[in-house]
Protein backbone atom coordinates (compact mmCIF):
# COMPACT_ATOMS: atom_id res chain seq x y z
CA UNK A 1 5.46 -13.90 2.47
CA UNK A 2 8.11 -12.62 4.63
CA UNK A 3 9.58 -8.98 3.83
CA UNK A 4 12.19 -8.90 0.65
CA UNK A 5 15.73 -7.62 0.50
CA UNK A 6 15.23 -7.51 -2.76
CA UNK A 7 13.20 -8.01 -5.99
CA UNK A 8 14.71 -11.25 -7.18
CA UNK A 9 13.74 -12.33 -3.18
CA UNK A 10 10.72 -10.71 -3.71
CA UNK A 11 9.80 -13.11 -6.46
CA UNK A 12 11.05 -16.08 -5.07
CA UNK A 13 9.56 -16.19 -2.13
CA UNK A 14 6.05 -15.56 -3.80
CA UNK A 15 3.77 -18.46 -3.39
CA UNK A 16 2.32 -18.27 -6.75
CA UNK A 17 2.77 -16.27 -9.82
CA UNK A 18 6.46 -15.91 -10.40
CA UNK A 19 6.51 -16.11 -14.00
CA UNK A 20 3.78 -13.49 -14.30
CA UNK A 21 5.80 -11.35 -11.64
CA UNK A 22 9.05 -11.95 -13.90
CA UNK A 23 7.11 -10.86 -17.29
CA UNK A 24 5.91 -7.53 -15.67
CA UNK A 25 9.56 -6.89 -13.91
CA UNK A 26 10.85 -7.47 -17.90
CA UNK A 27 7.99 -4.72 -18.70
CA UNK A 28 8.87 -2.32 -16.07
CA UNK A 29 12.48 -2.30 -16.45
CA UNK A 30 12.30 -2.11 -20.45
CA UNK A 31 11.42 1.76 -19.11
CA UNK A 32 13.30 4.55 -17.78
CA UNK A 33 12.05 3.31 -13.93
CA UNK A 34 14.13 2.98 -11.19
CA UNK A 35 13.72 -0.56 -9.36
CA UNK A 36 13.68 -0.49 -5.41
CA UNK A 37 12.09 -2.44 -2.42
CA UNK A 38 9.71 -0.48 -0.36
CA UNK A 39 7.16 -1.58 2.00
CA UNK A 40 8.47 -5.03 1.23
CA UNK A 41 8.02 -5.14 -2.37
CA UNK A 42 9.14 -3.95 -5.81
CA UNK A 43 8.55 -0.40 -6.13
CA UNK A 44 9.28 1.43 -9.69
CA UNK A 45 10.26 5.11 -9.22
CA UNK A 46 10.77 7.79 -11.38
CA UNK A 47 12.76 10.94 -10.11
CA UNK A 48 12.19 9.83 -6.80
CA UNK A 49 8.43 9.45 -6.98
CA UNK A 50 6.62 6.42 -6.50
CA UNK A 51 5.09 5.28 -9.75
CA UNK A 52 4.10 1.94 -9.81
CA UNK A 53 4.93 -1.53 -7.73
CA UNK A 54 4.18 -5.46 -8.05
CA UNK A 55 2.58 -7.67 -5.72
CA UNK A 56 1.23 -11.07 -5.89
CA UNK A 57 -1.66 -12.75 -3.81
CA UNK A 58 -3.58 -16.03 -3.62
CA UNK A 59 -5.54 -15.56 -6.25
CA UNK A 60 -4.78 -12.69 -8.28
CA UNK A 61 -1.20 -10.47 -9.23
CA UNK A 62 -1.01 -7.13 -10.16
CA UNK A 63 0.35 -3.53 -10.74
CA UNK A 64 -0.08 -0.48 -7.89
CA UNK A 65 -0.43 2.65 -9.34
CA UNK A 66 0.67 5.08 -7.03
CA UNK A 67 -0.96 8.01 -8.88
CA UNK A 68 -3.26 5.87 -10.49
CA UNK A 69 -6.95 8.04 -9.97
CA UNK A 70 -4.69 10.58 -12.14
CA UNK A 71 -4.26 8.15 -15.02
CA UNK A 72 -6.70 7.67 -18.20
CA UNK A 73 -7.48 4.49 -17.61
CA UNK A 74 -9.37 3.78 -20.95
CA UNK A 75 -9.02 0.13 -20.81
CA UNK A 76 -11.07 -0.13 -17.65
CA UNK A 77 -8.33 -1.74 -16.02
CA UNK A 78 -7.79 0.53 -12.36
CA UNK A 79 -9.68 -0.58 -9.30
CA UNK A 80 -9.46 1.07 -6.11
CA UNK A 81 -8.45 -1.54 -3.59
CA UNK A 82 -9.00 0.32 -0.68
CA UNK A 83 -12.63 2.27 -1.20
CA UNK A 84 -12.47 5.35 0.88
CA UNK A 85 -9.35 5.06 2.08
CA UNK A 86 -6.94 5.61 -1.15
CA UNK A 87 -7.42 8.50 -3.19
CA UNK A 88 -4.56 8.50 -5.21
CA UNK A 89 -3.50 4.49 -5.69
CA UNK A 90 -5.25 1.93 -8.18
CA UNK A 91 -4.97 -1.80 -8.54
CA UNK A 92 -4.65 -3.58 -11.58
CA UNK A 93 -5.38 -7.25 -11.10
CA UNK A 94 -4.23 -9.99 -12.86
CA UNK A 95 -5.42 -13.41 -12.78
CA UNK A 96 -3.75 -15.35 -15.68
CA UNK A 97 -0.66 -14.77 -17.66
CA UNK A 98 -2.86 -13.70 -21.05
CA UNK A 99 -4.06 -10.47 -18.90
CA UNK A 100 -0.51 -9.37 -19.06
CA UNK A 101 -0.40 -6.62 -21.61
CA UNK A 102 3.12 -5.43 -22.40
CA UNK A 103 1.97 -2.23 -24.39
CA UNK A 104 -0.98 -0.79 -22.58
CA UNK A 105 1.35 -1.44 -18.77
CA UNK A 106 4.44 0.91 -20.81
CA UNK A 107 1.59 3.37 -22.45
CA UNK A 108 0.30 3.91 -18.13
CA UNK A 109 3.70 3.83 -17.08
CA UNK A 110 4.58 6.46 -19.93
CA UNK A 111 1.64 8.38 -18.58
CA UNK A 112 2.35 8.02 -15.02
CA UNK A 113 5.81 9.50 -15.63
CA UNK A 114 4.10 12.34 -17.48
CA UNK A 115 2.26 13.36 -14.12
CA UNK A 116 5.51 13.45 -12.46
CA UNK A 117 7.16 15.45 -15.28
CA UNK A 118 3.89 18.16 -14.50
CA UNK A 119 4.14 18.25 -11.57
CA UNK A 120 0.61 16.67 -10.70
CA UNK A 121 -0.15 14.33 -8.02
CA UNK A 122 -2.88 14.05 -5.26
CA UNK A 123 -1.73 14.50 -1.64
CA UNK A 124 -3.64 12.81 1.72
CA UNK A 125 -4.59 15.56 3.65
CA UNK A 126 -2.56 15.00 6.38
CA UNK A 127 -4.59 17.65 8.10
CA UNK A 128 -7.84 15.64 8.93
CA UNK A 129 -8.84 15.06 12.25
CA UNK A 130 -8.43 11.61 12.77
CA UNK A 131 -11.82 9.61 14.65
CA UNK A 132 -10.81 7.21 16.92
CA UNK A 133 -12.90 5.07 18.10
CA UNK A 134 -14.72 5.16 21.08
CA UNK A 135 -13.39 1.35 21.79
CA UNK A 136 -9.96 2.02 21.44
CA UNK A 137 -10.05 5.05 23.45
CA UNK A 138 -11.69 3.39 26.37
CA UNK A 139 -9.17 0.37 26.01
CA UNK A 140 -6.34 3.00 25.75
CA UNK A 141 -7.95 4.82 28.87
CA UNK A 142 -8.09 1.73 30.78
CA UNK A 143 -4.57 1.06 30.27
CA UNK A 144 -1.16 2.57 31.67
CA UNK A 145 0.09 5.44 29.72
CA UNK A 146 -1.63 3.93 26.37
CA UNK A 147 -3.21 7.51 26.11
CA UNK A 148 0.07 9.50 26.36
CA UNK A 149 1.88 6.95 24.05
CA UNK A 150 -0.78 7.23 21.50
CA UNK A 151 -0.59 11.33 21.78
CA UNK A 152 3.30 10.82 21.31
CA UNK A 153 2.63 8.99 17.76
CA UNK A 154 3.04 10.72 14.43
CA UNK A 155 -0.36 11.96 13.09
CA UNK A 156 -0.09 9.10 10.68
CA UNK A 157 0.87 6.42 12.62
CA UNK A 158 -2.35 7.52 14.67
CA UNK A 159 -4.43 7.31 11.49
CA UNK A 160 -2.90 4.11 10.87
CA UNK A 161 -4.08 2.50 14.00
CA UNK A 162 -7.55 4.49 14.01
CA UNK A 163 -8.63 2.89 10.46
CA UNK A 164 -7.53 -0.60 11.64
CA UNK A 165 -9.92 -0.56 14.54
CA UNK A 166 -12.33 1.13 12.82
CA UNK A 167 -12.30 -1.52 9.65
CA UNK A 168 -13.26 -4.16 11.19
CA UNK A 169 -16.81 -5.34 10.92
CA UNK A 170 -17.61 -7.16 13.85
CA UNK A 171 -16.91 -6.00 18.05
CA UNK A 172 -14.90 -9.63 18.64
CA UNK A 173 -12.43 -8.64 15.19
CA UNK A 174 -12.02 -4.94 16.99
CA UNK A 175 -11.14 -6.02 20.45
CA UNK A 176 -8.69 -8.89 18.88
CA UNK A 177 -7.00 -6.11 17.31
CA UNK A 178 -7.16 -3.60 19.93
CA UNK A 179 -5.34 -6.61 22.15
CA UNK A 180 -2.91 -6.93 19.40
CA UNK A 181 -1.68 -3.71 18.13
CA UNK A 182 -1.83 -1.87 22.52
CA UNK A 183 1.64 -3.21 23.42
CA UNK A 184 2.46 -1.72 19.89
CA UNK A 185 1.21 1.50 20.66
CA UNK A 186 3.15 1.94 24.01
CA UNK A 187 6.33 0.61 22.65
CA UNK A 188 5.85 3.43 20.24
CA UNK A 189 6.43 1.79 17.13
CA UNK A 190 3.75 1.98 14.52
CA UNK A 191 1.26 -0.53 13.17
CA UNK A 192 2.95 -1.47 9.52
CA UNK A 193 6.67 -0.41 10.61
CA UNK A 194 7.65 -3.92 10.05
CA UNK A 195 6.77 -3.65 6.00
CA UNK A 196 8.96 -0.10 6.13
């Protein structure tokens, strides 16, 4: 799916589940959240904090809790996605219309407001050192000012590109994505910039 201008795009241009998407847009904007497009997709916020977006995949749709670990999930509903890698988001897959609840999604947005009207959230520590990985570094060695480019990247664009190497599973995945995302890193721009 190529990156929305807007939710209605958003939707359209999903391959599969528009009417669920439409039901849980209804649900979402029956509250006091604020609709936007971030990272390509609808985002809900409430006093400028991220609460809760939409997505839709092959076989499943969904909810993103931004704050989600925070939330009392006593329906057994939150997933983390992203297993050692997200702290603070949860997933709420879908994979029919019937698992769209209209009253539990407003009682966890309801909730997930609450957080922001306490003030409570969890924060990335944006202090970790970040472990590159010793193929990337010897690629990046190897390579006309790849070193000095990657030193000239925001911390998190650096983590960014560290965890993508470091994710993949098998030496042939890692060196297709070290040849993919090296012209990135000298040009400077980061690896998901085109979703911002």
């Amino acid at each position: 799916m190529q990156r929305a201008a807007s939710v209605d795009d958003y939707i359209a241009g999903a391959n599969a589940w528009q009417e669920e998407l439409i039901r849980l847009r209804d649900i979402l904007r029956a509250t006091p959240l604020q609709e936007e497009i971030k990272w390509g997709g609808p985002c809900y916020t409430y006093k400028g904090k991220n609460i809760v977006g939409i997505a839709a995949f092959k076989s499943y749709f969904g909810l993103w809790f931004h704050q989600g670990a925070l939330l009392n999930d006593d329906m057994n509903v939150l997933i983390n996605a992203q297993e050692g890698k997200t702290k603070a988001q949860m997933q709420w897959r879908m994979a029919s219309g019937k698992d769209v609840k209209p009253a539990i999604i407003k009682r966890y947005v309801k909730e997930a407001m609450s957080l922001v009207d306490e003030g409570r959230e969890i924060k990335s520590d944006r202090t970790a050192p970040i472990d590159v990985p010793d193929e990337l570094k010897k690629t990046m060695r190897r390579t006309k000012g790849a070193t000095a480019a990657f030193r000239n990247l925001r911390r998190g664009l650096q983590r960014d590109y560290a965890e993508y190497i470091a994710s993949a599973k098998r030496d042939e995945t890692k060196q297709q994505r070290i040849a993919k995302i090296l012209p990135m890193i000298i040009a400077g721009v980061g690896l998901n910039d085109k979703y911002r």
